[in-house]
C-alpha atoms as a PDB file:
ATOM      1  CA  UNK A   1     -25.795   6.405 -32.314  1.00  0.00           C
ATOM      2  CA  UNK A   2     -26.307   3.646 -29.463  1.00  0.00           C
ATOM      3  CA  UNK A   3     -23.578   1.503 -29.507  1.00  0.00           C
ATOM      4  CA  UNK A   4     -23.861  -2.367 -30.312  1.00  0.00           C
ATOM      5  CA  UNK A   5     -24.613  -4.712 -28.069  1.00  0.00           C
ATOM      6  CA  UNK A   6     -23.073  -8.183 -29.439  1.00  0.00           C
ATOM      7  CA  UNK A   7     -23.298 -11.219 -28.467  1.00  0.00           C
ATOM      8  CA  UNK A   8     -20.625 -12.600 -25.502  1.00  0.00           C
ATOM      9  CA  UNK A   9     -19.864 -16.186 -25.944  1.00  0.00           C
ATOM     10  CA  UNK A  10     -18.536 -17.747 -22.592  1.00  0.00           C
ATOM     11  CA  UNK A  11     -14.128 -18.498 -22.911  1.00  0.00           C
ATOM     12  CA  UNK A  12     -12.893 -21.062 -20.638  1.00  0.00           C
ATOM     13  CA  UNK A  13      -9.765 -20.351 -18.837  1.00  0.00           C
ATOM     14  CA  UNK A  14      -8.987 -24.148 -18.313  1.00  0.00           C
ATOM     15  CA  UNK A  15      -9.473 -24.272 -22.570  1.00  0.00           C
ATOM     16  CA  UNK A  16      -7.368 -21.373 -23.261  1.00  0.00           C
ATOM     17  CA  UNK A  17      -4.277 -20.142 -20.713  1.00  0.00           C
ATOM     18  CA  UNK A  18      -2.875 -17.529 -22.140  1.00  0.00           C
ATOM     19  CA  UNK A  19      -0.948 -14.294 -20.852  1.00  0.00           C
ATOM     20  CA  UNK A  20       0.050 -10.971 -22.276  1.00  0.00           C
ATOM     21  CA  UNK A  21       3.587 -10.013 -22.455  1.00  0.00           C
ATOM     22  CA  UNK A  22       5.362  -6.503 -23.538  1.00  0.00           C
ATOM     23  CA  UNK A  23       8.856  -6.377 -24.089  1.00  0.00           C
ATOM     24  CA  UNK A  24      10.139  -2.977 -23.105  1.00  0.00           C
ATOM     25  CA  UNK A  25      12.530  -2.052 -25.975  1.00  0.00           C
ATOM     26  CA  UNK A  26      12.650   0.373 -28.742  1.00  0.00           C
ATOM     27  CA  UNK A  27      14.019  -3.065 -30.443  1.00  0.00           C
ATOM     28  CA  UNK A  28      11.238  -4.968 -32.326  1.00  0.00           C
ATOM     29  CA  UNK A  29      11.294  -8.606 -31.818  1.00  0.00           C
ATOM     30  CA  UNK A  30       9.721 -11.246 -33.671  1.00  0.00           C
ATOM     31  CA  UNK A  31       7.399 -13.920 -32.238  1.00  0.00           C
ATOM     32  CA  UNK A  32       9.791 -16.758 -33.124  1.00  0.00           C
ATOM     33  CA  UNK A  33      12.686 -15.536 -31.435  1.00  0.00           C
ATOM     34  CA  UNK A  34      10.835 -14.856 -28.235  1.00  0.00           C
ATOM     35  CA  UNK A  35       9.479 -18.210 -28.315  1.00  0.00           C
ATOM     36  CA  UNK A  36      12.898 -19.534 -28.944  1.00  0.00           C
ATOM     37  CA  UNK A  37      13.902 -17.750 -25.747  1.00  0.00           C
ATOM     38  CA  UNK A  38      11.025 -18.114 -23.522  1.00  0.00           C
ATOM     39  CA  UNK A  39      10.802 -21.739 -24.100  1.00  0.00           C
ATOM     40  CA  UNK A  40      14.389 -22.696 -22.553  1.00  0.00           C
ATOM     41  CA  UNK A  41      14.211 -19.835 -20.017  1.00  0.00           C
ATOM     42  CA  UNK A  42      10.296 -20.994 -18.453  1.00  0.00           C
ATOM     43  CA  UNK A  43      11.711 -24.759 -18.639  1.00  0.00           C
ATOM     44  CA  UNK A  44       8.108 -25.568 -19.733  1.00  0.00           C
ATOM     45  CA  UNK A  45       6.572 -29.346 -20.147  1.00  0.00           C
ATOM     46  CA  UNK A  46       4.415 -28.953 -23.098  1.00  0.00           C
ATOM     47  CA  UNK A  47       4.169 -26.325 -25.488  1.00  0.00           C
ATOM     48  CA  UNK A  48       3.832 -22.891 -25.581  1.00  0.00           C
ATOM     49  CA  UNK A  49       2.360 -20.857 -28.581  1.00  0.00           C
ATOM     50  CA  UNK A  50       3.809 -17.203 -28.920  1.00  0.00           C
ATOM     51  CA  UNK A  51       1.647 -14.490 -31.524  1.00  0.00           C
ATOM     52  CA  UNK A  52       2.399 -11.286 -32.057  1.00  0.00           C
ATOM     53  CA  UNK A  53       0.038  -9.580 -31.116  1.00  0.00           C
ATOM     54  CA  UNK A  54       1.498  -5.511 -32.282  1.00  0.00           C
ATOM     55  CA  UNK A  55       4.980  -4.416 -32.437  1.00  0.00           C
ATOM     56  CA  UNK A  56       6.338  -6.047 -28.936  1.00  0.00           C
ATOM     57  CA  UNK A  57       2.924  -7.146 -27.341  1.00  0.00           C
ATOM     58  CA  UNK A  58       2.482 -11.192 -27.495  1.00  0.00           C
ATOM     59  CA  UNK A  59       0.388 -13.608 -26.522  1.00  0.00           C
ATOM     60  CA  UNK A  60       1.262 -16.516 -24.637  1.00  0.00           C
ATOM     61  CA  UNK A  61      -0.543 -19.828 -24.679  1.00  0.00           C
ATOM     62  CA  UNK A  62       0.183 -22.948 -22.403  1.00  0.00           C
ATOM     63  CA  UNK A  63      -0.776 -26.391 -22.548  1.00  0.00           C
ATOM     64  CA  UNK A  64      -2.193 -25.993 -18.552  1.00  0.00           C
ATOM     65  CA  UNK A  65      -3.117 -23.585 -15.943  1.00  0.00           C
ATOM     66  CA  UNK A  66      -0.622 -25.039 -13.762  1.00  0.00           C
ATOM     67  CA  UNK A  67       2.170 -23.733 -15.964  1.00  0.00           C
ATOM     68  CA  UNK A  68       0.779 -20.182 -16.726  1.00  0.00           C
ATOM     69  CA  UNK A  69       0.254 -19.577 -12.818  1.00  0.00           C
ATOM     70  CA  UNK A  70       3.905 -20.777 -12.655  1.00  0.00           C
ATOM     71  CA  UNK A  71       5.405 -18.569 -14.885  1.00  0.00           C
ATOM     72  CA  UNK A  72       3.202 -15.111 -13.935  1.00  0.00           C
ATOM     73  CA  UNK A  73       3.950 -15.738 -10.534  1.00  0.00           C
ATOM     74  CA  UNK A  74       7.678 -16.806 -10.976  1.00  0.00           C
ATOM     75  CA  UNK A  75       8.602 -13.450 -12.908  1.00  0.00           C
ATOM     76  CA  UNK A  76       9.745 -10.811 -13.367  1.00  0.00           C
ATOM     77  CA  UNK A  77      11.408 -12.101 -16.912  1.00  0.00           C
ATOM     78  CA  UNK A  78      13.322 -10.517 -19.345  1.00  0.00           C
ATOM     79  CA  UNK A  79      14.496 -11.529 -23.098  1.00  0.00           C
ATOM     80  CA  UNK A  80      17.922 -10.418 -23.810  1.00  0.00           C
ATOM     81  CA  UNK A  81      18.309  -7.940 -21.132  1.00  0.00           C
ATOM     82  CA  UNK A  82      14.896  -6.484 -22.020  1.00  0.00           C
ATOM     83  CA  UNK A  83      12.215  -6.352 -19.419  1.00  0.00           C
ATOM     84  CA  UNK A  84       8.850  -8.473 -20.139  1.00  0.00           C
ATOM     85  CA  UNK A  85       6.018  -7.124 -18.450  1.00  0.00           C
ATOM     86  CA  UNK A  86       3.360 -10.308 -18.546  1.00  0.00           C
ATOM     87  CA  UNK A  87      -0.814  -9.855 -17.641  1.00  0.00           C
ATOM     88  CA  UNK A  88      -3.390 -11.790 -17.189  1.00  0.00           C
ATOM     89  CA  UNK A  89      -6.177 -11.591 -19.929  1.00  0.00           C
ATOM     90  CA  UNK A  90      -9.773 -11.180 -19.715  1.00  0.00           C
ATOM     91  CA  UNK A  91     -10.873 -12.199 -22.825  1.00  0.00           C
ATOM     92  CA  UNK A  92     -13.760  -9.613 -22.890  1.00  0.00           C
ATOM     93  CA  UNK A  93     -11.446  -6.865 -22.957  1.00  0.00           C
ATOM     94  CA  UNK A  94      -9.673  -5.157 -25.960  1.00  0.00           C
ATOM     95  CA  UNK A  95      -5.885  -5.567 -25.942  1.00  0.00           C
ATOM     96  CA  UNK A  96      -5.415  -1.787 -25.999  1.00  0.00           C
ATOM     97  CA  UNK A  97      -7.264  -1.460 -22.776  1.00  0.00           C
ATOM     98  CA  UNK A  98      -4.067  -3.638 -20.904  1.00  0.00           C
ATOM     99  CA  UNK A  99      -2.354  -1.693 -18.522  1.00  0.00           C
ATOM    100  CA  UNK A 100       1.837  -2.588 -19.453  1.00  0.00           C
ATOM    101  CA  UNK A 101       2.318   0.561 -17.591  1.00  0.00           C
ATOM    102  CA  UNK A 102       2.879  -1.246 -14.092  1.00  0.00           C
ATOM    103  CA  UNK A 103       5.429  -4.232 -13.051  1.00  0.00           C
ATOM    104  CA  UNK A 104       6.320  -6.629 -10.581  1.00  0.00           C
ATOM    105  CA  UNK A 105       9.920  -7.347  -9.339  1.00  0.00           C
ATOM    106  CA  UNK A 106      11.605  -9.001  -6.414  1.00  0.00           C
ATOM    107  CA  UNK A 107      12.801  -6.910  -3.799  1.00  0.00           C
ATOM    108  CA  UNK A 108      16.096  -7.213  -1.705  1.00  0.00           C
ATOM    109  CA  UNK A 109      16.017  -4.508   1.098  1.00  0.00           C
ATOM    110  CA  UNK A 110      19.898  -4.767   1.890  1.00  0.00           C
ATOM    111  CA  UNK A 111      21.628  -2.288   5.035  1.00  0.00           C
ATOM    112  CA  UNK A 112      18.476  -2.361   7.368  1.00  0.00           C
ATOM    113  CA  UNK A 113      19.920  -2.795  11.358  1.00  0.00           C
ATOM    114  CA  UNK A 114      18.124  -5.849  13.185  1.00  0.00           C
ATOM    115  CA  UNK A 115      15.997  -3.625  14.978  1.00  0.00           C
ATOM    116  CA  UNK A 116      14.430  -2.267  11.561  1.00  0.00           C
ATOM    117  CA  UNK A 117      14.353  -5.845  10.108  1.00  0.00           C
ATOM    118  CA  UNK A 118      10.450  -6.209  10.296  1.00  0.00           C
ATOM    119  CA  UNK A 119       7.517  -6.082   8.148  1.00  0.00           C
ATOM    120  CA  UNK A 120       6.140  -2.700   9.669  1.00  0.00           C
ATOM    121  CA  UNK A 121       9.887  -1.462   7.937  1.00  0.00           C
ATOM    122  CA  UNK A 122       8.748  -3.651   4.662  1.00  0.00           C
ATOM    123  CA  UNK A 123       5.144  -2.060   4.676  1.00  0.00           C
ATOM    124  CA  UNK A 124       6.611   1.738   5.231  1.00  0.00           C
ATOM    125  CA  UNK A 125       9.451   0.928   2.416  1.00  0.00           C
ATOM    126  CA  UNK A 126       6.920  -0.402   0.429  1.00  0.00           C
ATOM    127  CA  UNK A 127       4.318   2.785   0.724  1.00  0.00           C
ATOM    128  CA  UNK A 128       6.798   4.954   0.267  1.00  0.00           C
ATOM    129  CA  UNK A 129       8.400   3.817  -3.163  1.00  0.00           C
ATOM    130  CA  UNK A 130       6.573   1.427  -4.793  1.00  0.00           C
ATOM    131  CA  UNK A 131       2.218   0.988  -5.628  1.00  0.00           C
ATOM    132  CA  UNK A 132       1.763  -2.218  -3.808  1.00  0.00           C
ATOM    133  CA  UNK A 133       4.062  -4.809  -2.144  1.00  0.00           C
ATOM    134  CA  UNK A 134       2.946  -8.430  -0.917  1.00  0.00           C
ATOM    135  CA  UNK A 135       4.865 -11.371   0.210  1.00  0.00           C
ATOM    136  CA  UNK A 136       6.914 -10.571   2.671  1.00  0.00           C
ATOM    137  CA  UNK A 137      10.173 -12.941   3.357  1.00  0.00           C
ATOM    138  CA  UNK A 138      10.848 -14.700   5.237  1.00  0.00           C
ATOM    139  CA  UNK A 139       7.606 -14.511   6.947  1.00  0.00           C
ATOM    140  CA  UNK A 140       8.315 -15.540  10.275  1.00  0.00           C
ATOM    141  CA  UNK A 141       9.100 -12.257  12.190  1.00  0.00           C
ATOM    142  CA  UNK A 142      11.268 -13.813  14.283  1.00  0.00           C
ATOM    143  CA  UNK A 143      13.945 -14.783  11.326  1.00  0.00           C
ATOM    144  CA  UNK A 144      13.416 -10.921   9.994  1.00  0.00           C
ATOM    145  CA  UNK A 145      16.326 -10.179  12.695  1.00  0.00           C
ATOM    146  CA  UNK A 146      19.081 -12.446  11.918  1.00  0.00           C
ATOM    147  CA  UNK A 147      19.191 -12.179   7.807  1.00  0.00           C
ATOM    148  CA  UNK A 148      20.692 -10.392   5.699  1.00  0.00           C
ATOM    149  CA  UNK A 149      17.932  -9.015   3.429  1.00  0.00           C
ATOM    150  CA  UNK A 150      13.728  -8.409   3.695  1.00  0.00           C
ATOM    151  CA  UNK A 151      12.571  -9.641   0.050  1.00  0.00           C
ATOM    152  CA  UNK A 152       9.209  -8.902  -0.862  1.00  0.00           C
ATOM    153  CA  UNK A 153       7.200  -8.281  -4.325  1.00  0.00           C
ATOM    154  CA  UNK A 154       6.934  -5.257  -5.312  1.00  0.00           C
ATOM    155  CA  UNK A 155       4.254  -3.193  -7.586  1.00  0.00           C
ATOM    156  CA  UNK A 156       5.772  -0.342  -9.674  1.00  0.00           C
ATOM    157  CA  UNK A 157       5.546   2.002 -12.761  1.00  0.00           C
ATOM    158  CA  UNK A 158       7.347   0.697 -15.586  1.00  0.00           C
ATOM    159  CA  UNK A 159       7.982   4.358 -16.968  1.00  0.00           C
ATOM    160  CA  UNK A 160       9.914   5.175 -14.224  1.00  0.00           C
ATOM    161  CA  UNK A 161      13.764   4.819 -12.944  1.00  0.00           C
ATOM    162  CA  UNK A 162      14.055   1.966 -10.521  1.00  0.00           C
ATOM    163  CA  UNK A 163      14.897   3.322  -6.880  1.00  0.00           C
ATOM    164  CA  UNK A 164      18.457   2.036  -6.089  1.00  0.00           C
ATOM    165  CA  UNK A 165      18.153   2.964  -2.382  1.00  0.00           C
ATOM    166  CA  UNK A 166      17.720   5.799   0.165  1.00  0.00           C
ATOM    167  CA  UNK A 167      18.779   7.067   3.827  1.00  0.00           C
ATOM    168  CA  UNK A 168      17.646   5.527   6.677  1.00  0.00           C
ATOM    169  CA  UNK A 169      17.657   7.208  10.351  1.00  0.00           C
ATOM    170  CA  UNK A 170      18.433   4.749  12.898  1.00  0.00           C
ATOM    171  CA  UNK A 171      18.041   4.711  16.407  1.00  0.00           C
ATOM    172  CA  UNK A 172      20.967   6.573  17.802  1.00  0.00           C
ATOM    173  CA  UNK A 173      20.040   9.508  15.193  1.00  0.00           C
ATOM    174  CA  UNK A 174      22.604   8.576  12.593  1.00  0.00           C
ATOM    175  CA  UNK A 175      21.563   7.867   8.837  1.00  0.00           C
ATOM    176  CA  UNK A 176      22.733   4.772   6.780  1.00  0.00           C
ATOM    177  CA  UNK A 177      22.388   3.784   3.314  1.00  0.00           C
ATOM    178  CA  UNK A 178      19.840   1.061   2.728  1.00  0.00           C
ATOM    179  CA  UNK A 179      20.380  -0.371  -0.880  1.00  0.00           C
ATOM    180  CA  UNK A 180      17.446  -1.691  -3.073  1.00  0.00           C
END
């Protein structure tokens, strides 16, 4: 049988800002209580509708763009200690087809010498335990030297352990402990 071809009515963004969320926890929370949560927490102007969506999955929906961009962008989040992994929606997908499997989080590269403080280091860090990185801080190479810490966002599998670190070699031949 050929399957159906219905009928796609257009959904404006601007009408309808909404995100995905999935709380990683064998706990099952309830759409009130996140909302409860998420609406102190996200320090929103306006309101914000929560639904449950299945068992953990919700979907968020904001009175503007401005303040869905702010909170996807702003994460990662959590709800009592519980990682929320949050998508975007396109509206003419089915909500089983939304990959939770991959997060973002904040990176804090602590240990690196001065020398190693760059965003070559960042990019090679980056490649070698996590999907995808972007926004490398600070961004003026110059100030990479003289801080304490290379941040950057960081791509991974949710499934997986975090990495808390690894060994470094540095220039005399000596390895250090870099901490994640």
């Amino acid at each position: 049988m050929e399957p159906l071809r219905l009928v796609s009515k257009p959904v404006s963004k601007e009408e309808q800002p909404v995100l995905l969320g999935r709380i990683i926890s064998d706990r099952i929370f309830c759409a009130y209580l996140v909302k409860g949560i998420l609406q102190r927490a996200w320090n929103l102007v306006g309101h914000l509708r929560v639904k449950e969506m299945k068992p953990n999955i919700f979907l968020f929906t904001f009175d503007s763009e401005e303040s869905k961009q702010r909170i996807f962008m702003e994460g990662p989040w959590s709800i009592q200690n519980k990682h929320i992994i949050l998508k975007q929606w396109d509206p003419s997908r089915q909500l089983d087809e939304i990959d939770f499997t991959t997060t973002s989080f904040w990176v804090h590269v602590l240990g690196l010498p001065p020398s190693q403080m760059n965003k070559e280091s960042a990019e090679i860090i980056g490649k070698q335990f996590f999907l995808k990185i972007s926004n490398i801080q600070p961004e003026d190479e110059e100030d990479l030297r003289w801080v304490e810490f290379i941040r950057f966002k960081a791509d991974l599998n949710a499934l997986e352990p975090l990495v808390v670190g690894f060994d470094v070699e540095k220039e005399d031949g000596e390895t250090g402990w870099v901490t994640l």
